[in-house]
Protein backbone atom coordinates (compact mmCIF):
# COMPACT_ATOMS: atom_id res chain seq x y z
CA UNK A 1 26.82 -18.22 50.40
CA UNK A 2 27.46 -21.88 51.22
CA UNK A 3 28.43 -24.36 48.44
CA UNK A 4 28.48 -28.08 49.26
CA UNK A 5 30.67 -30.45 47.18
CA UNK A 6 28.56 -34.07 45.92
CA UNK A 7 30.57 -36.49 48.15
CA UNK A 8 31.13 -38.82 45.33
CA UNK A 9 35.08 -38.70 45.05
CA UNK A 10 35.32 -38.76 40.73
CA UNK A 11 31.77 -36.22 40.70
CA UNK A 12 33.06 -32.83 38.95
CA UNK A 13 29.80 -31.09 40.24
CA UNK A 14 29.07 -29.49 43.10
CA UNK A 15 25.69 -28.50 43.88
CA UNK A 16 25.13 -24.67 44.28
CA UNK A 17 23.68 -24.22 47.66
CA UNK A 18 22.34 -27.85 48.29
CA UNK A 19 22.91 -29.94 51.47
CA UNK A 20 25.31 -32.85 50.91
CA UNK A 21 23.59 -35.44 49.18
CA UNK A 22 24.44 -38.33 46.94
CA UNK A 23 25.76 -37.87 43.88
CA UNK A 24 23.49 -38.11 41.58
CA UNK A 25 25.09 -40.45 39.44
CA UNK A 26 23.65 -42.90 42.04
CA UNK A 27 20.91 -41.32 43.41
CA UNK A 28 18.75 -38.16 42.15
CA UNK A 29 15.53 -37.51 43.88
CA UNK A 30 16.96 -36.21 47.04
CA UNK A 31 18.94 -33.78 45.63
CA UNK A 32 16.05 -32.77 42.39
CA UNK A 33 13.84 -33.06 45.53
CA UNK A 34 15.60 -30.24 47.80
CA UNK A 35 16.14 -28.14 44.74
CA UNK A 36 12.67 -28.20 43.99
CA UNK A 37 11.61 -27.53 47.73
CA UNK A 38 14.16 -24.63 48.16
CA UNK A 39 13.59 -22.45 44.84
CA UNK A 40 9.66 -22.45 45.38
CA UNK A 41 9.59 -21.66 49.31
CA UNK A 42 13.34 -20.04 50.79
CA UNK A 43 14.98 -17.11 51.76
CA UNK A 44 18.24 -18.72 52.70
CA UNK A 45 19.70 -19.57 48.89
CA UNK A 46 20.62 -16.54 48.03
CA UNK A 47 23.19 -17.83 45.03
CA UNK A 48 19.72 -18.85 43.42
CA UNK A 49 16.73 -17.41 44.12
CA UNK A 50 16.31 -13.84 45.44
CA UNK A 51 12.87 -11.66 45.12
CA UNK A 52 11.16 -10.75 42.10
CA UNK A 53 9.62 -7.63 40.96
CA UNK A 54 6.57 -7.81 38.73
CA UNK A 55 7.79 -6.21 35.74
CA UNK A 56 7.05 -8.66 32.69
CA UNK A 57 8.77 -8.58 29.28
CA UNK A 58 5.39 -8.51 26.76
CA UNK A 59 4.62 -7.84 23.40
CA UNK A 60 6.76 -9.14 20.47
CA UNK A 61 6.43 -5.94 19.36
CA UNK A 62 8.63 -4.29 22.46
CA UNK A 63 12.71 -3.92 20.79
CA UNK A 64 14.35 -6.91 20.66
CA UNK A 65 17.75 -6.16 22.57
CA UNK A 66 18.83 -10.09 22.27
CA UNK A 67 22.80 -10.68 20.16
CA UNK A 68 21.59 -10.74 16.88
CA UNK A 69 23.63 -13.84 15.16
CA UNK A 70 23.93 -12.04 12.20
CA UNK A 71 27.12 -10.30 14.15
CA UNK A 72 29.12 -13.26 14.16
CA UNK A 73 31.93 -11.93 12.86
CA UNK A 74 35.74 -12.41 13.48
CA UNK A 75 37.51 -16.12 13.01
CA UNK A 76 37.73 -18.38 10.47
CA UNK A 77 34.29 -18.98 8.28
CA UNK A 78 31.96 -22.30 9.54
CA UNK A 79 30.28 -25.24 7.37
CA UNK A 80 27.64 -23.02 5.81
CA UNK A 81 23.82 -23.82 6.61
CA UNK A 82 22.28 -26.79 4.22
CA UNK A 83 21.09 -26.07 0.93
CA UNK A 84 17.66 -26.19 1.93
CA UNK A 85 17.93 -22.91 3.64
CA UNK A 86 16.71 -19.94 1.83
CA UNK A 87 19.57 -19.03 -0.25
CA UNK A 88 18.83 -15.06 0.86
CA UNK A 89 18.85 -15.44 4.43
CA UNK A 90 21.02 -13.07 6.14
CA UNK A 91 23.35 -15.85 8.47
CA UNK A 92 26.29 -16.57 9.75
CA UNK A 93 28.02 -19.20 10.02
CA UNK A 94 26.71 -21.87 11.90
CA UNK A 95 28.19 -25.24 13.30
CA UNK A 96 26.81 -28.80 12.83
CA UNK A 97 26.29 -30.05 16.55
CA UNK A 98 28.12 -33.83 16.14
CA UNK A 99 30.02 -35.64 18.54
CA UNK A 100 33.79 -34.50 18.57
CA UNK A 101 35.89 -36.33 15.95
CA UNK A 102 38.48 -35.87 18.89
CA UNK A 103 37.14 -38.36 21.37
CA UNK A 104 40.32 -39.38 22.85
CA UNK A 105 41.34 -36.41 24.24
CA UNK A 106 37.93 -35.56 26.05
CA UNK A 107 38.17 -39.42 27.22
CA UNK A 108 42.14 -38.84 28.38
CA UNK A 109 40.97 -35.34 30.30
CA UNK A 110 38.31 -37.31 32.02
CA UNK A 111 35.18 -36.61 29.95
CA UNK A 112 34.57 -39.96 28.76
CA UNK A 113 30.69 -41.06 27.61
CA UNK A 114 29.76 -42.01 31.16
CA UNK A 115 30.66 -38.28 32.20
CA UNK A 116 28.90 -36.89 29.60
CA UNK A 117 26.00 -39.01 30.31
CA UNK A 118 25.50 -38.31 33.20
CA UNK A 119 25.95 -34.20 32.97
CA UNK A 120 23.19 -34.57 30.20
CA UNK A 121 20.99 -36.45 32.41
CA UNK A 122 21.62 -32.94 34.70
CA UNK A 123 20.91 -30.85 32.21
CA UNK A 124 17.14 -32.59 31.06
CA UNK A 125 16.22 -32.62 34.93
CA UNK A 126 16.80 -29.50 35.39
CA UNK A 127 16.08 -28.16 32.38
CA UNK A 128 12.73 -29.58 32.26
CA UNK A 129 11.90 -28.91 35.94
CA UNK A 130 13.17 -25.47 36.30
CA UNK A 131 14.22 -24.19 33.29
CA UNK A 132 17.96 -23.98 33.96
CA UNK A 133 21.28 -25.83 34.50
CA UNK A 134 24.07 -25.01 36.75
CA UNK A 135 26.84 -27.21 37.17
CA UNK A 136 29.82 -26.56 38.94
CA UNK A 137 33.57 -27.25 37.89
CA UNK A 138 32.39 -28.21 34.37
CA UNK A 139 35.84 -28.24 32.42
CA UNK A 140 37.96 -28.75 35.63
CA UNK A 141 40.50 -25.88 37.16
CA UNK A 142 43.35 -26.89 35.08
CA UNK A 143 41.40 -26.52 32.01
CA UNK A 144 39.71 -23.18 33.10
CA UNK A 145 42.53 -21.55 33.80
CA UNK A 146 43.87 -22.68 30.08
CA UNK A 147 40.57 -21.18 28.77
CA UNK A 148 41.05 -17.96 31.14
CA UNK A 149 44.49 -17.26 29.46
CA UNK A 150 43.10 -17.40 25.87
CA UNK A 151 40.72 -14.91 26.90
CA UNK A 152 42.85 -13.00 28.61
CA UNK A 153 45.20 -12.81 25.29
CA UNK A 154 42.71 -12.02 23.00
CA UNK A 155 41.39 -9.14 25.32
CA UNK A 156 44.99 -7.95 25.26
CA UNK A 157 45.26 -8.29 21.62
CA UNK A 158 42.22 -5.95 21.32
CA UNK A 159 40.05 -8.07 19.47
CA UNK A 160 36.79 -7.34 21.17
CA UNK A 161 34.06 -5.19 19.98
CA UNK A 162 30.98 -3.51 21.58
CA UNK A 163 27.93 -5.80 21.87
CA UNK A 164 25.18 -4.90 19.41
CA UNK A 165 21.19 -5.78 19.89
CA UNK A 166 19.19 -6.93 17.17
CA UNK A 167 16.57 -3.95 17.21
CA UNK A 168 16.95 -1.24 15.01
CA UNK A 169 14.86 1.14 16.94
CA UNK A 170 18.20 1.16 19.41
CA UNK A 171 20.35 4.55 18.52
CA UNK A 172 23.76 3.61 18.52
CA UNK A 173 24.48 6.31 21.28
CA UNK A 174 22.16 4.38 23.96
CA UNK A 175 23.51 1.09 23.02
CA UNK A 176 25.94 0.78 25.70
CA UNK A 177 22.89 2.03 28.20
CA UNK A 178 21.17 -1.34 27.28
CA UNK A 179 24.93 -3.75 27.27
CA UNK A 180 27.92 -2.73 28.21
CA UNK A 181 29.99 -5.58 26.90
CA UNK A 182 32.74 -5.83 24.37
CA UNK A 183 32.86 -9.40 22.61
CA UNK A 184 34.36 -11.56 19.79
CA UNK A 185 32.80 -14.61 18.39
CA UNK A 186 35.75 -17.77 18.23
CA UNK A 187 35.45 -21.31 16.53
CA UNK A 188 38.51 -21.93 18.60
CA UNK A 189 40.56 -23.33 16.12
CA UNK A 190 42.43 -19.66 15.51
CA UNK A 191 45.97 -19.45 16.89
CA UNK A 192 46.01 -20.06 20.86
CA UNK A 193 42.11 -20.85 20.85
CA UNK A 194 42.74 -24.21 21.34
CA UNK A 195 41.15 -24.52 24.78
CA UNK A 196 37.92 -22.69 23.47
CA UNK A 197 37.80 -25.36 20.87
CA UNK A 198 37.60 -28.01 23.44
CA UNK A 199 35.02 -26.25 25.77
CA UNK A 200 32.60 -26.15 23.13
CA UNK A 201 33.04 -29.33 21.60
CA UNK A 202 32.92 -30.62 25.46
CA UNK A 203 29.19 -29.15 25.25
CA UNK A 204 28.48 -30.02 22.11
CA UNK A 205 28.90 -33.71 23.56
CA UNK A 206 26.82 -32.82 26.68
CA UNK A 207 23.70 -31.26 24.29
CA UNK A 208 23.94 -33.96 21.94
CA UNK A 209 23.33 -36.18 24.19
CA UNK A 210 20.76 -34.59 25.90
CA UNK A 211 19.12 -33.91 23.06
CA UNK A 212 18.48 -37.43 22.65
CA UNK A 213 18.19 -38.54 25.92
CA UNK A 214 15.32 -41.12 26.58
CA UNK A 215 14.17 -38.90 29.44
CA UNK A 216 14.29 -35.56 27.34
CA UNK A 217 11.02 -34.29 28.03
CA UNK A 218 10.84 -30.91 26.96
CA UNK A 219 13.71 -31.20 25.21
CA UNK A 220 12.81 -33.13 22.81
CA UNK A 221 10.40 -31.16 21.39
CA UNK A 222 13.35 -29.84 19.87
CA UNK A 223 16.06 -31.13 16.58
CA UNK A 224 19.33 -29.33 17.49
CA UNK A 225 21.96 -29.56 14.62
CA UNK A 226 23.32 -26.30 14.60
CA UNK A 227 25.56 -24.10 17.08
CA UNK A 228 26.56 -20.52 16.55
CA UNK A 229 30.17 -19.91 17.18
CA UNK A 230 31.24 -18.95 20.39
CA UNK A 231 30.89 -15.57 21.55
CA UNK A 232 33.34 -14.24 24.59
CA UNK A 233 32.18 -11.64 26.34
CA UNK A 234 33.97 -8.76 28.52
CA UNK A 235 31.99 -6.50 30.88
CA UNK A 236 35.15 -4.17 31.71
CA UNK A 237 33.47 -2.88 35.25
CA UNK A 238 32.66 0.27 36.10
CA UNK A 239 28.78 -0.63 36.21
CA UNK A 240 29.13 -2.54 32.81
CA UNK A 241 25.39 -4.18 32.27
CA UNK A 242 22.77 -5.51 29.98
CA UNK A 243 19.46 -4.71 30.27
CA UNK A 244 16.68 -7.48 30.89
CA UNK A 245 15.49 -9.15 27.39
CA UNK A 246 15.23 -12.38 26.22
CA UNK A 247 17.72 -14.33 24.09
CA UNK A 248 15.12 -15.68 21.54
CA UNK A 249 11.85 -13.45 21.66
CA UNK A 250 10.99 -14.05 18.26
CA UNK A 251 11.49 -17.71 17.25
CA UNK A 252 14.63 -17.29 15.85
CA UNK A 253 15.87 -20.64 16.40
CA UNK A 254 17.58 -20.46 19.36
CA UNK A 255 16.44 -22.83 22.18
CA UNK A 256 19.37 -23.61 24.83
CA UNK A 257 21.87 -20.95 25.85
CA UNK A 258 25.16 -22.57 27.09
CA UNK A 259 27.21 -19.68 29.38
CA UNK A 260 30.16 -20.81 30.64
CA UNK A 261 32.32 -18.85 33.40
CA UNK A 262 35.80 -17.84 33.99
CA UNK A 263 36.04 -15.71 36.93
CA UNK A 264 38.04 -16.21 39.30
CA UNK A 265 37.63 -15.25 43.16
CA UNK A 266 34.19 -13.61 42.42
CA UNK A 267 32.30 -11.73 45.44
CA UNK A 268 28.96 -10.78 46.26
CA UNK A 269 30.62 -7.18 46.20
CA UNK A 270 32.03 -7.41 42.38
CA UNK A 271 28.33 -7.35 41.45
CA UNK A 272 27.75 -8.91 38.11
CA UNK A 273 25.33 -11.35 38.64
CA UNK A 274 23.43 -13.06 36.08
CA UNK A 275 19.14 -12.77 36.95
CA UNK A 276 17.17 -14.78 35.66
CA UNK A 277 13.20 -14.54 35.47
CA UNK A 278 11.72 -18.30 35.10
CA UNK A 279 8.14 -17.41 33.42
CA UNK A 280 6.81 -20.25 35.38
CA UNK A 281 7.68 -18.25 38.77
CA UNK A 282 5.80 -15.80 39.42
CA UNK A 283 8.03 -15.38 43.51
CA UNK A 284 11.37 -15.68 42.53
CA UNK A 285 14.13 -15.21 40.43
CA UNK A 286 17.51 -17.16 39.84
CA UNK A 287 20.78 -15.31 40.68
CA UNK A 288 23.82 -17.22 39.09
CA UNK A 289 27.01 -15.00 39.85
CA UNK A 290 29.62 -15.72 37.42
CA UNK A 291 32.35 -17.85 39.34
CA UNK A 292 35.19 -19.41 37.70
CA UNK A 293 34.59 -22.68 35.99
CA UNK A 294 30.50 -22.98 36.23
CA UNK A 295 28.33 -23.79 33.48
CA UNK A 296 25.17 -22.58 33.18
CA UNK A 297 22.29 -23.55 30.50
CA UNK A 298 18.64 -22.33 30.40
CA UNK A 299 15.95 -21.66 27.91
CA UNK A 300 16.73 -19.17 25.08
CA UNK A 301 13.03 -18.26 24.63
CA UNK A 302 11.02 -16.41 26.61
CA UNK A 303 10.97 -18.53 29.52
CA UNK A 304 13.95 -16.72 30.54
CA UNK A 305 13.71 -12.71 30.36
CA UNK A 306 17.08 -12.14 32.22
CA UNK A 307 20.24 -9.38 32.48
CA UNK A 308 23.42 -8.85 33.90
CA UNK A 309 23.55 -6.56 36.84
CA UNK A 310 26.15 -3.82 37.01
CA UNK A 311 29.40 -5.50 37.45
CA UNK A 312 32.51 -3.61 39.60
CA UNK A 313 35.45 -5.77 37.86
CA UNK A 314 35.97 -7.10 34.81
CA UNK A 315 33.92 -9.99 34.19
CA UNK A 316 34.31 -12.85 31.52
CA UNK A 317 31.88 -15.21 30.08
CA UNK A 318 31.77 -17.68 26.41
CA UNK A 319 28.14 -18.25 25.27
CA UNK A 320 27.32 -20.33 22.88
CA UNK A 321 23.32 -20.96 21.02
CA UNK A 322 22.09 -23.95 20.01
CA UNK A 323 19.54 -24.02 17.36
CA UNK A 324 16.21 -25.73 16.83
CA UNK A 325 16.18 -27.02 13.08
CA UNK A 326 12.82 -26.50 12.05
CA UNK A 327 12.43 -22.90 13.78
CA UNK A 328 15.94 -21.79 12.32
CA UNK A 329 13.99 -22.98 8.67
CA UNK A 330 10.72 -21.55 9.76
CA UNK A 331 12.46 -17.81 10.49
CA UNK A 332 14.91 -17.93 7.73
CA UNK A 333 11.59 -18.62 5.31
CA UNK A 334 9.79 -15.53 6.95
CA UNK A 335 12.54 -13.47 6.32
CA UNK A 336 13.28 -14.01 2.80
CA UNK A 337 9.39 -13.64 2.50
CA UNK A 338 9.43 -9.68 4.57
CA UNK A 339 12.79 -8.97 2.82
CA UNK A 340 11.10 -9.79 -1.03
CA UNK A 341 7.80 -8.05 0.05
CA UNK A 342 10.36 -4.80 0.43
């Protein structure tokens, strides 16, 4: 697989299987142009798009095998939820999306507002277009490999726990037939999180301002204030999977999934590859593999059915969910209405 680096000296992206084009801090519709051209008629970007079999994720009534958030255990507790909520809901802890109180440091490591502008302006065209985000060399290698060694130490530590799925129709004995991942959820300000903590307020900046971009398009049909924390994920090998399902099947609030990779020297052969299923594509899916330092984002809801394939070596990745105000309100209501009807 080819990857060709934006020719723009200070760019931090490169463009996943795209011809060398312009940066397009300068110039977009070439590259938005070829992206377009390539996902809906190629067989030659195989990082991307690959065939698709006609299975379809339907009824809301089929289990829902998305991370429930009400596993967000493990770190220090979050600014609870307004008042407003229903004082019965059943949530974690949940972060107010704001722009980093911190600014200097993301401005001294080179993520100053004309970077983040212009990732966000990224993430809206091709969030709107296609439904999902990859950029490459988000947080830059120095940074990564910080990140990497905070994972590394809390998988040593032996801090992660196995995955769970929000249905209760899943046995706990076939739960690791749907995921196969151990995780812990960080607010990265615990001890030698510190790099965490910066990733995620990094795209915290980058949805923020995306959020209110003038071109936000579908995006703006949302009000994101809140962020879970983040949850780091460990597929240990040996075939280590999750099953295809949908983030947010049931309006739970969720509307952008932020995955962010940490891999390093990742091969077609180590398996592990991200699928995605755009609803709007009937032809082809989108294979991200999950190479050190890329950022993906896509729709949570179901837009995006997706799983992990089986991945041969261990495999990290830190997700975090940003929420849609009104839907987060909408389900809490509904389930403070089921849970009194009980």
């Amino acid at each position: 697989m080819e990857e060709f680096q934006c020719y723009t000296p200070t760019c931090p992206v490169n463009f996943v299987g795209l011809p060398l084009q312009p940066c397009l801090h300068t110039q977009q519709p070439p590259v938005l142009a070829i992206l377009k051209k390539h996902r809906g008629t190629h067989k030659k970007r195989k990082d991307i798009v690959g065939s698709r079999d006609s299975q379809r994720l339907g009824s809301p009534s089929e289990p829902n095998l998305s991370t429930p958030l009400e596993s967000g255990v493990g770190g220090q507790e979050a600014t609870a939820m307004p008042t407003v909520m229903p004082p019965r809901a059943r949530t974690p802890p949940f972060y107010h999306v704001q722009l980093s109180q911190d600014t200097r440091s993301l401005v001294e490591n080179g993520f100053g507002p004309n970077w983040i502008n212009d990732m966000s302006t990224l993430v809206v065209d091709h969030l709107n277009q296609f439904g999902l985000c990859v950029l490459e060399g988000f947080f830059g290698e120095a940074r990564a490999d910080k990140v990497l060694t905070e994972v590394l130490n809390m998988h040593d530590q032996g801090i992660f726990r196995a995955g769970q799925v929000v249905s209760r129709q899943v046995q706990e004995h076939a739960r690791e037939q749907i995921r196969g991942d151990k995780i812990a959820w960080v607010t990265g300000s615990e001890p030698n999180c510190h790099n965490i903590g910066q990733l995620a307020k990094l795209v915290d900046a980058v949805i923020l301002r995306a959020n209110n971009h003038p071109s936000a398009g579908k995006l703006a049909e949302y009000n994101i204030k809140w962020r879970t924390k983040a949850m780091v994920a460990c597929y240990p090998g040996r075939g280590a999977r999750y099953v295809r399902h949908m983030d947010n099947p049931n309006g739970d609030g969720r509307c952008i999934t932020a995955i962010y990779y940490i891999n390093k020297d990742w091969e077609e052969q180590h398996g592990g590859i991200l699928r995605i299923y755009p609803e709007d594509n009937n032809e082809h899916v989108a294979n991200i593999e999950p190479r050190f330092d890329r950022m993906l984002f896509f729709w949570s809801d179901r837009r995006n059915p997706h799983e992990v394939l089986p991945s041969n070596k261990m495999r990290y990745a830190i997700t975090i969910w940003y929420l849609d105000q009104k839907e987060r309100e909408e389900y809490l209501s509904q389930e403070n209405t089921l849970s009194g009807a009980t």
